[in-house]
N, C-alpha and C. Protein backbone atom coordinates (compact mmCIF):
# COMPACT_ATOMS: atom_id res chain seq x y z
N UNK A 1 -9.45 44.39 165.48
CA UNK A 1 -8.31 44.64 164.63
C UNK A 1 -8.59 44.08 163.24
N UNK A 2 -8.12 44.73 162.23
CA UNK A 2 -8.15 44.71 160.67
C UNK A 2 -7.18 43.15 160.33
N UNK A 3 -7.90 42.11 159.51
CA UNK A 3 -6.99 41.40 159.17
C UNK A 3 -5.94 42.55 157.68
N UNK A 4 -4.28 41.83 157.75
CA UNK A 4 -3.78 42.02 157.23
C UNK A 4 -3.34 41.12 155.97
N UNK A 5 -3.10 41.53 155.04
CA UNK A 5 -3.15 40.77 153.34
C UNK A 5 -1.61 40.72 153.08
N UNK A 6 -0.74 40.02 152.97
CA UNK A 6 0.51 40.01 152.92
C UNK A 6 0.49 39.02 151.75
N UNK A 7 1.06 39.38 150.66
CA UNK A 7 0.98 38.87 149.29
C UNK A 7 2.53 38.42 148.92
N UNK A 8 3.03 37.05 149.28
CA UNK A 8 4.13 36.51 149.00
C UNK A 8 4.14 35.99 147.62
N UNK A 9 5.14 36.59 146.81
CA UNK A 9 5.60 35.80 145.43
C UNK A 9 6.43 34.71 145.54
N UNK A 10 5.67 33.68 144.91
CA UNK A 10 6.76 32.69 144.65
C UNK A 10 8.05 33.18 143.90
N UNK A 11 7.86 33.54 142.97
CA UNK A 11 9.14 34.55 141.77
C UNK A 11 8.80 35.66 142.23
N UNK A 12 10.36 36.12 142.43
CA UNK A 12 11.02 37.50 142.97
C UNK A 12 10.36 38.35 141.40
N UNK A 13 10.74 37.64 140.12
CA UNK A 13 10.26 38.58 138.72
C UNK A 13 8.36 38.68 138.75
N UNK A 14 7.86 38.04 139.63
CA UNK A 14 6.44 38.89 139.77
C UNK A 14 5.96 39.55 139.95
N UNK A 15 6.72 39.98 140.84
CA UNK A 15 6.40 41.32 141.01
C UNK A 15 6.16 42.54 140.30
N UNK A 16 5.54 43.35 140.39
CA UNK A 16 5.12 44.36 139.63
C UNK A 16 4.77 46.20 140.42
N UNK A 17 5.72 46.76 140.42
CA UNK A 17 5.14 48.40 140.91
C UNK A 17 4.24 48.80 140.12
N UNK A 18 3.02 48.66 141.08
CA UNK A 18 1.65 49.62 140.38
C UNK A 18 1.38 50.77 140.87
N UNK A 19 1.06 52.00 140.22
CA UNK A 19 0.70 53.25 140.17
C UNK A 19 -0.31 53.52 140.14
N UNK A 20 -1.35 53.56 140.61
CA UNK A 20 -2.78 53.77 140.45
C UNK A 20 -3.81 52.61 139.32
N UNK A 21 -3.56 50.90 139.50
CA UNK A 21 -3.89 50.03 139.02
C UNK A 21 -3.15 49.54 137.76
N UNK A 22 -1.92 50.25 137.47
CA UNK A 22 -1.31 49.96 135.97
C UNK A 22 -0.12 50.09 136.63
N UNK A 23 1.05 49.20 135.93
CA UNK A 23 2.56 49.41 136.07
C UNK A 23 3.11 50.01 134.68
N UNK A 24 4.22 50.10 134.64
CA UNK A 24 4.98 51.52 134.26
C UNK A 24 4.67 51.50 132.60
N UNK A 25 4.67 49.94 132.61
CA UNK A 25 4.42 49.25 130.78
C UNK A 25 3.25 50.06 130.41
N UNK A 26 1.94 49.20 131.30
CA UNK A 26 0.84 49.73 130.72
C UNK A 26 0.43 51.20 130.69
N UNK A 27 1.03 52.18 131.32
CA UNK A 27 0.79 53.57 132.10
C UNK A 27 1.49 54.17 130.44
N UNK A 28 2.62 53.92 130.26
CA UNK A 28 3.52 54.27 128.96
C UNK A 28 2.46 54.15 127.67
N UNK A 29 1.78 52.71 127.70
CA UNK A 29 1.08 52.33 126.34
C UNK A 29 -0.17 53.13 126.36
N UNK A 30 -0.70 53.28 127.45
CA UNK A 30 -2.07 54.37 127.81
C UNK A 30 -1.72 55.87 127.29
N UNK A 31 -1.10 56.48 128.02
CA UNK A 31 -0.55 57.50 127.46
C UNK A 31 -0.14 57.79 125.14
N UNK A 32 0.55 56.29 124.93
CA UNK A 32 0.48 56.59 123.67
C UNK A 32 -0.59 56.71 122.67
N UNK A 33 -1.68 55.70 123.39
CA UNK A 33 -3.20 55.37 122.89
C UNK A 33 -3.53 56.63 123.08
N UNK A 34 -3.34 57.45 123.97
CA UNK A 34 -4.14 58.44 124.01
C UNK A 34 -3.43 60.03 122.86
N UNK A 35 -2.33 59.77 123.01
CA UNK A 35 -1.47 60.54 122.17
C UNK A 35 -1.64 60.74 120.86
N UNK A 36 -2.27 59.51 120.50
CA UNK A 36 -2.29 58.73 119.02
C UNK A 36 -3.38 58.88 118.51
N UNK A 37 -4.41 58.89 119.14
CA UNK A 37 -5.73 58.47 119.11
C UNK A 37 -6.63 59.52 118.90
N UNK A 38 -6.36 60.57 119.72
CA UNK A 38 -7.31 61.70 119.59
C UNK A 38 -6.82 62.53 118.59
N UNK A 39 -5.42 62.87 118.09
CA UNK A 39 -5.25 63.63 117.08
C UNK A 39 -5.63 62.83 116.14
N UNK A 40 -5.46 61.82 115.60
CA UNK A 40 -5.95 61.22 114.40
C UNK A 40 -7.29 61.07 114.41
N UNK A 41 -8.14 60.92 115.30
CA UNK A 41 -9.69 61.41 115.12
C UNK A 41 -9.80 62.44 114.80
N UNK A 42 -9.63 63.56 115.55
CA UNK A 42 -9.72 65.29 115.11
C UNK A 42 -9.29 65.45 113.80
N UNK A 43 -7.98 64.76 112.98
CA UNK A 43 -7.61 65.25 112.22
C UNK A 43 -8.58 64.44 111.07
N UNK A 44 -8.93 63.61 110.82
CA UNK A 44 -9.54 62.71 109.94
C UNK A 44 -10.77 62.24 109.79
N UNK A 45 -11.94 62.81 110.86
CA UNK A 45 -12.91 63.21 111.05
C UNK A 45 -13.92 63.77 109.97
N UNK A 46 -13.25 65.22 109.59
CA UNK A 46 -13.31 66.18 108.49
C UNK A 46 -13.16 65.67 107.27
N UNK A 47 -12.38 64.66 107.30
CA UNK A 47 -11.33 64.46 105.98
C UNK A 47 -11.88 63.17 105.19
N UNK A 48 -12.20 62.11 105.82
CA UNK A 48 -12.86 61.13 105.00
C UNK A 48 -14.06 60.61 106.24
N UNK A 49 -14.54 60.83 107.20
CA UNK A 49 -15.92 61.14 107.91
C UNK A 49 -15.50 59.82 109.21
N UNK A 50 -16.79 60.39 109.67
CA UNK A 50 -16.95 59.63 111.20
C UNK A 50 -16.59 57.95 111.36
N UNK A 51 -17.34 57.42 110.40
CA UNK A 51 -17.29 56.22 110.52
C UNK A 51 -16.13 55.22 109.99
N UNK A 52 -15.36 55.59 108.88
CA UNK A 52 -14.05 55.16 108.88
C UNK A 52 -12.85 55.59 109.54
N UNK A 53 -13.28 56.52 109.94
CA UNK A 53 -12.19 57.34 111.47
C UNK A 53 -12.22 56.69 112.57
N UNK A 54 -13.72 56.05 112.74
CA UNK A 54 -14.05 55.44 114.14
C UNK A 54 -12.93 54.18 113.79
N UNK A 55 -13.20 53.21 113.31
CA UNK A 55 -12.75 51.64 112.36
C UNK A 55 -10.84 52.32 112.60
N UNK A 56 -10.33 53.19 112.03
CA UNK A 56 -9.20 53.28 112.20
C UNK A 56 -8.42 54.01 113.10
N UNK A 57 -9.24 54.55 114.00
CA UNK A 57 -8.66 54.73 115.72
C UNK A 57 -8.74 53.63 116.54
N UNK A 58 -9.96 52.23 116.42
CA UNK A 58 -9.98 51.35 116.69
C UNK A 58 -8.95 50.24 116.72
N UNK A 59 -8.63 50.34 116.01
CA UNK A 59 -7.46 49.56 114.53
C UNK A 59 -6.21 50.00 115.81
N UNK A 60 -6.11 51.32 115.84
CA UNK A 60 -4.68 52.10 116.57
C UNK A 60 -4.88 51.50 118.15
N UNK A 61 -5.63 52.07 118.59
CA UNK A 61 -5.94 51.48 119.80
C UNK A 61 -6.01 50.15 120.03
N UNK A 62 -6.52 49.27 119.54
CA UNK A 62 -6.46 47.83 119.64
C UNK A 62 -5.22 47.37 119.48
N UNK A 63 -4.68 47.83 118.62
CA UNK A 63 -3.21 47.12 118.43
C UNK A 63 -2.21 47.36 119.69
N UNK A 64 -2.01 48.64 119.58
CA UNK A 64 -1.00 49.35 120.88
C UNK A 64 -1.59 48.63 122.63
N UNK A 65 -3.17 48.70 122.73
CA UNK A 65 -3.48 48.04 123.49
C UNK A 65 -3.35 46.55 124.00
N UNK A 66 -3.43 45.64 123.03
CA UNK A 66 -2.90 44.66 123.08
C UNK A 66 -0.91 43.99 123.18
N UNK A 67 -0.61 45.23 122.67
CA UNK A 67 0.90 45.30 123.22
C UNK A 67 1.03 45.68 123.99
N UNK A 68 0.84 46.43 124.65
CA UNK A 68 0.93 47.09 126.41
C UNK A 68 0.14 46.57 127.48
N UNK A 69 -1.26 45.84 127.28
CA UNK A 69 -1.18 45.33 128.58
C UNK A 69 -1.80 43.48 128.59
N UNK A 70 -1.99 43.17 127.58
CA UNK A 70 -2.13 41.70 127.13
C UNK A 70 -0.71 40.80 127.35
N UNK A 71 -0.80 40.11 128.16
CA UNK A 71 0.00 38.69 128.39
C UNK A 71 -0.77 37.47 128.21
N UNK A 72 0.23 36.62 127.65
CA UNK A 72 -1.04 35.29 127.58
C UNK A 72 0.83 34.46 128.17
N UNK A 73 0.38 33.28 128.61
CA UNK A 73 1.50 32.88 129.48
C UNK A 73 2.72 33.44 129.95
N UNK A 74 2.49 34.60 130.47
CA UNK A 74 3.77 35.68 131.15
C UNK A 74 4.49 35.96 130.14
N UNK A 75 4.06 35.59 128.60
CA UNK A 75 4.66 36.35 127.53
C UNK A 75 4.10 37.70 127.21
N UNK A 76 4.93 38.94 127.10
CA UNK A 76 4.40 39.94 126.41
C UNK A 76 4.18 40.06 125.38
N UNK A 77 3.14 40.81 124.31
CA UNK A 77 3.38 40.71 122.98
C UNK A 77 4.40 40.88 121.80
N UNK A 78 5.00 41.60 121.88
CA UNK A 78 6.27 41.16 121.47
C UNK A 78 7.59 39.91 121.56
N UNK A 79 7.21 39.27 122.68
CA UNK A 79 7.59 37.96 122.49
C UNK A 79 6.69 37.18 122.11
N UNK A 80 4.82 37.22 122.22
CA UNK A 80 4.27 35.51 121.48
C UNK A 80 4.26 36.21 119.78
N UNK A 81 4.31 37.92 119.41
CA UNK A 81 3.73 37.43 118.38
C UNK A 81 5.17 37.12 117.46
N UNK A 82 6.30 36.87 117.46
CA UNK A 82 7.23 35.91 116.66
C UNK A 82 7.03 34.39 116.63
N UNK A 83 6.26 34.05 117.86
CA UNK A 83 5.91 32.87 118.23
C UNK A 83 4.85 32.42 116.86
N UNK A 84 3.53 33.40 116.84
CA UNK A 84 2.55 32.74 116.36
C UNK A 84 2.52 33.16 115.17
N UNK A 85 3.82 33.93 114.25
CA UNK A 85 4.21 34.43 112.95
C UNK A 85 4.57 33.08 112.68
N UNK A 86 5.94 32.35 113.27
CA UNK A 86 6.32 31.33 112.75
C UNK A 86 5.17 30.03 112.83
N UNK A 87 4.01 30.03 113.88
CA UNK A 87 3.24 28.95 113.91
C UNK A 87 2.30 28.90 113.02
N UNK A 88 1.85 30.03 112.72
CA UNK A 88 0.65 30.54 111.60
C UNK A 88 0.95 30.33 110.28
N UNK A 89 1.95 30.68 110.13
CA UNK A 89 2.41 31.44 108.66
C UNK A 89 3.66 30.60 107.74
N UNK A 90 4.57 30.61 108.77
CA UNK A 90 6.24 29.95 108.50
C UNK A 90 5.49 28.55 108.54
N UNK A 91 6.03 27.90 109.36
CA UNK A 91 5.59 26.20 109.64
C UNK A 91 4.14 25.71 109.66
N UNK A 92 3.21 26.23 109.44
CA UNK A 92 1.64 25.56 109.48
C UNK A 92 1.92 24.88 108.18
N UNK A 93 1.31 23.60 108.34
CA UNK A 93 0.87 22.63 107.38
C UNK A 93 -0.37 21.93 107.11
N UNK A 94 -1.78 21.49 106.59
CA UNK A 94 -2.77 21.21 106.32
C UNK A 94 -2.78 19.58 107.82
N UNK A 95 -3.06 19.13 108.14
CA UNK A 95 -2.62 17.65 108.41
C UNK A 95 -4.10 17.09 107.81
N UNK A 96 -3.57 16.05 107.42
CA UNK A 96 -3.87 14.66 106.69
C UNK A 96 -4.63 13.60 107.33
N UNK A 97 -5.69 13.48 107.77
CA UNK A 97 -5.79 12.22 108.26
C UNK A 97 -6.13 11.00 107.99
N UNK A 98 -5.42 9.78 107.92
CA UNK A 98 -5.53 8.27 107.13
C UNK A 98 -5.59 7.49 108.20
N UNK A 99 -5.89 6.23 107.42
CA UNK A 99 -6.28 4.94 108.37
C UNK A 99 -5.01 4.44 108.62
N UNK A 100 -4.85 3.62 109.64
CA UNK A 100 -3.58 2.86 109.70
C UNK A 100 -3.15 1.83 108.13
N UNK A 101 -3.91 1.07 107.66
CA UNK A 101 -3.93 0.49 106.26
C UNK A 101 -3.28 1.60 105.14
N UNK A 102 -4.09 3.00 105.26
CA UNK A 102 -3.31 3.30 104.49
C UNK A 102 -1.87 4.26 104.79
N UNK A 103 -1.51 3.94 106.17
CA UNK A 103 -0.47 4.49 106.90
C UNK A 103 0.72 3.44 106.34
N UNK A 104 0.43 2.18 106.63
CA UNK A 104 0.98 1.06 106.36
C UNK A 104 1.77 0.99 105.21
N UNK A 105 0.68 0.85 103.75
CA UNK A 105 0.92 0.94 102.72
C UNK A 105 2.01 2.30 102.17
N UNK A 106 2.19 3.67 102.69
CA UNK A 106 2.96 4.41 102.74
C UNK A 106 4.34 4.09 102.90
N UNK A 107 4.59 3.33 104.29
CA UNK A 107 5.52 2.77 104.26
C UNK A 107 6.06 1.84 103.55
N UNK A 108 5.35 0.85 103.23
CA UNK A 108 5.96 0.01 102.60
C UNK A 108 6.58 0.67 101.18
N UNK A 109 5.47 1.90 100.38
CA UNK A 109 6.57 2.00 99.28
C UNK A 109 7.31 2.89 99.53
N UNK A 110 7.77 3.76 101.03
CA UNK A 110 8.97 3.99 100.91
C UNK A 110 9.71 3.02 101.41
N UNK A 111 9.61 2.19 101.77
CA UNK A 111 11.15 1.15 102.02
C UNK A 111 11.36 0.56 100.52
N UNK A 112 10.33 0.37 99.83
CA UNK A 112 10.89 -0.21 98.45
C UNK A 112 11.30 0.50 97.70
N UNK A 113 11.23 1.97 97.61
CA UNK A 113 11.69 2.88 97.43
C UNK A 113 13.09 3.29 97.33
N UNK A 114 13.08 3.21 99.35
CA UNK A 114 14.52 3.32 99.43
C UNK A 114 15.52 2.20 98.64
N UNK A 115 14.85 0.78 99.28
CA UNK A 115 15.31 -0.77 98.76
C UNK A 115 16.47 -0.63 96.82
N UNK A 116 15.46 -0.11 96.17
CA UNK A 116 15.71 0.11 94.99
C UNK A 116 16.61 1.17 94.98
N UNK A 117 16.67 2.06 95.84
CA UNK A 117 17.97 3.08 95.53
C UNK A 117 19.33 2.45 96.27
N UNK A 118 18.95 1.54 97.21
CA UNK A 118 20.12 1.51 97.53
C UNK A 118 20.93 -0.10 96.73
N UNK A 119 20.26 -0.62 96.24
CA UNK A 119 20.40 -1.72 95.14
C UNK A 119 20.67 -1.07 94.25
N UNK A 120 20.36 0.06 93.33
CA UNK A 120 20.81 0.69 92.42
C UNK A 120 22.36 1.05 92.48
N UNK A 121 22.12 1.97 93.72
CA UNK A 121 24.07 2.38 94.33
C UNK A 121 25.05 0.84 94.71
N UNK A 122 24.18 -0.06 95.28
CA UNK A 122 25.57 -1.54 95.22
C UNK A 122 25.23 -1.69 94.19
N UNK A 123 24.69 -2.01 92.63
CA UNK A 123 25.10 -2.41 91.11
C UNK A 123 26.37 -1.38 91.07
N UNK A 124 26.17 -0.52 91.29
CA UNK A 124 27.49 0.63 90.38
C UNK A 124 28.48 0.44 91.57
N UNK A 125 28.19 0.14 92.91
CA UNK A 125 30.01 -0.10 93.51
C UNK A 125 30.28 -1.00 93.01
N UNK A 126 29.11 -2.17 93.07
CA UNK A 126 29.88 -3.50 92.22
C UNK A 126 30.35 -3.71 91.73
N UNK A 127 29.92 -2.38 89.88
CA UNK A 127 30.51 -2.57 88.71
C UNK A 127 31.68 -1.78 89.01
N UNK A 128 31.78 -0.68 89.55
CA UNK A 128 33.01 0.08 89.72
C UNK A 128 33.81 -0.91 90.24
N UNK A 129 33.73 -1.35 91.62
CA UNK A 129 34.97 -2.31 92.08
C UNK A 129 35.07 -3.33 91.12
N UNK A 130 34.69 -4.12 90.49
CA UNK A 130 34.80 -5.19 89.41
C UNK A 130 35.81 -4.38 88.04
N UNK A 131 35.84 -3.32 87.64
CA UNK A 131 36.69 -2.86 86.78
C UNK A 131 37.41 -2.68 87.62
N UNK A 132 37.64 -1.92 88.77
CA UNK A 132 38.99 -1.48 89.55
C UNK A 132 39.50 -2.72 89.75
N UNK A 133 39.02 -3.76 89.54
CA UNK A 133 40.21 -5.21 90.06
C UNK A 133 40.35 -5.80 88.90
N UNK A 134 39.36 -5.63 87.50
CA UNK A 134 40.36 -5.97 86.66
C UNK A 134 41.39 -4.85 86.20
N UNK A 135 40.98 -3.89 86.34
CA UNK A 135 42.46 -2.93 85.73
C UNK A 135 43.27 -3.81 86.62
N UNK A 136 43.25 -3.65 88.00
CA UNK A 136 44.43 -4.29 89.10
C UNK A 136 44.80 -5.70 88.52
N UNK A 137 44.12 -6.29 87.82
CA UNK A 137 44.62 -7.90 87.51
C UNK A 137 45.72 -7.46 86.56
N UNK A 138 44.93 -7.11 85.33
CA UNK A 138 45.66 -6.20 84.11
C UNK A 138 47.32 -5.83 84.21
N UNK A 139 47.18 -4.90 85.48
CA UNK A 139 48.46 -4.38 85.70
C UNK A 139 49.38 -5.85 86.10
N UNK A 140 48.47 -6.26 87.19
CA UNK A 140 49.36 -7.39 87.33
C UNK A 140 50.11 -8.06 86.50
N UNK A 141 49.16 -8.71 85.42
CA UNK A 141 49.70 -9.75 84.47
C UNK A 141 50.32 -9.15 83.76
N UNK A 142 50.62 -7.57 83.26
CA UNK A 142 50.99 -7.07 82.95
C UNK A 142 52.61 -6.99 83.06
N UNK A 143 53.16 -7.30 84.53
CA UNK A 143 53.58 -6.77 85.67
C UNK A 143 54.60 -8.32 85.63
N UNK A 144 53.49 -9.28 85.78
CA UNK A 144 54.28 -10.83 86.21
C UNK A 144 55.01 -10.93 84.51
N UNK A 145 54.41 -10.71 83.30
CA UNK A 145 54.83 -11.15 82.12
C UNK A 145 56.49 -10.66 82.24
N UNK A 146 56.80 -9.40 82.79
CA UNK A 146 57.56 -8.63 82.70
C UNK A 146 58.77 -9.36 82.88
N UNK A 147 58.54 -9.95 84.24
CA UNK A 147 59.14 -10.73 84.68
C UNK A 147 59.66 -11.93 84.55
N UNK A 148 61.38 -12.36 84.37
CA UNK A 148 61.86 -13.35 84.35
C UNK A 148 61.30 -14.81 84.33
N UNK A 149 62.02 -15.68 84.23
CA UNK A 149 61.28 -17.34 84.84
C UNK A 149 61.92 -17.54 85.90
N UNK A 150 62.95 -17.03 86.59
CA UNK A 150 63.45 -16.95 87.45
C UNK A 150 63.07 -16.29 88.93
N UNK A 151 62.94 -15.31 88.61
CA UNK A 151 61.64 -14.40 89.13
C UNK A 151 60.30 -14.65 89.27
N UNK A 152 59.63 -15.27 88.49
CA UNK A 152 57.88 -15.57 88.27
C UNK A 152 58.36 -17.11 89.44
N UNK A 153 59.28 -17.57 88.87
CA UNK A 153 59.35 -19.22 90.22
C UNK A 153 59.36 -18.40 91.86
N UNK A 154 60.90 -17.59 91.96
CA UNK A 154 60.42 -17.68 93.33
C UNK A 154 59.33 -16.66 93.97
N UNK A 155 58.91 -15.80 92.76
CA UNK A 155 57.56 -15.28 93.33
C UNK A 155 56.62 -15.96 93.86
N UNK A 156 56.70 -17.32 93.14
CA UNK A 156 55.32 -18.57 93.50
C UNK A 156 55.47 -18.91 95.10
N UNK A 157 56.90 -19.20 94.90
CA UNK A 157 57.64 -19.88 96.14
C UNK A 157 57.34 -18.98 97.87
N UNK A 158 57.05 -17.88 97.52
CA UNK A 158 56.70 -16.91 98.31
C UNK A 158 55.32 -16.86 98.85
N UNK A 159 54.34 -16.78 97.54
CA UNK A 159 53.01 -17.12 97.79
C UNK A 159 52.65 -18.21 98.01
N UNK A 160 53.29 -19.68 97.85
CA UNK A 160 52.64 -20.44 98.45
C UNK A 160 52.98 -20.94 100.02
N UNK A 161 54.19 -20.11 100.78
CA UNK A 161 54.44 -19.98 102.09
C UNK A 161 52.90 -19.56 102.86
């Protein structure tokens, strides 16, 4: 008797209906490669010659090919290549590499950096609150002059309770 091959998926989404070695994706993208491919040879052949016809049926085919049956971590191409637009292009940055010494020194002048901005901003609350309490004195004395001797006594009499 024939051993039997019983192929259990861990994920139910692994599965795949194949049709003669291709599922429905790649069978679709084959068909367009081929759709695509031979008229634009025939037609462009004549027209600017063999060898840049070859280079740009290549070009057609490679691309469409790589979208229809290329996965690289169960992503299709249309999902990594937004991936590697933003990794390439959007967010890539050069990186830098320094010693800890001069990692160190980085820091330090941004904390003195910061240090000085934020010493800069308490001088001006300082000075701001320091006029806002003399206007407030101002008004005051302003305020007590106004006032009686009769009035200015038992005002005292109050504050020193």
């Amino acid at each position: 008797m024939e051993n039997i091959e019983i192929i259990v998926f861990d994920e139910i989404n692994d599965y795949k209906e194949k049709i003669y070695f291709f599922n429905f994706r790649q069978w679709g993208f084959a068909i367009l490669i081929v759709a695509l491919v031979v008229p634009t040879y025939l037609i462009l052949k004549d027209k600017i010659g063999n060898e840049i016809t070859s280079y740009i049926v290549i070009t057609i085919a490679g691309i469409l090919g790589f979208i229809g049956f290329v996965k690289i971590h169960e992503l299709q191409a249309e999902k990594i290549i937004p991936y590697w637009l933003r990794h390439y292009f959007l967010f890539s940055k050069p990186v830098c590499y320094i010693t800890d010494e001069e990692f160190l020194l980085q820091n330090q002048k941004k904390k003195q950096i910061k240090n000085k901005i934020i010493g800069r901003k308490a001088k001006k609350t300082k000075n701001r609150k320091t006029k806002e309490n003399k206007i407030k004195e101002d008004e005051l004395s302003q305020r007590l002059s106004k006032l009686s001797k009769e009035e200015q006594d038992i005002l005292l009499k109050l504050l020193k309770r």
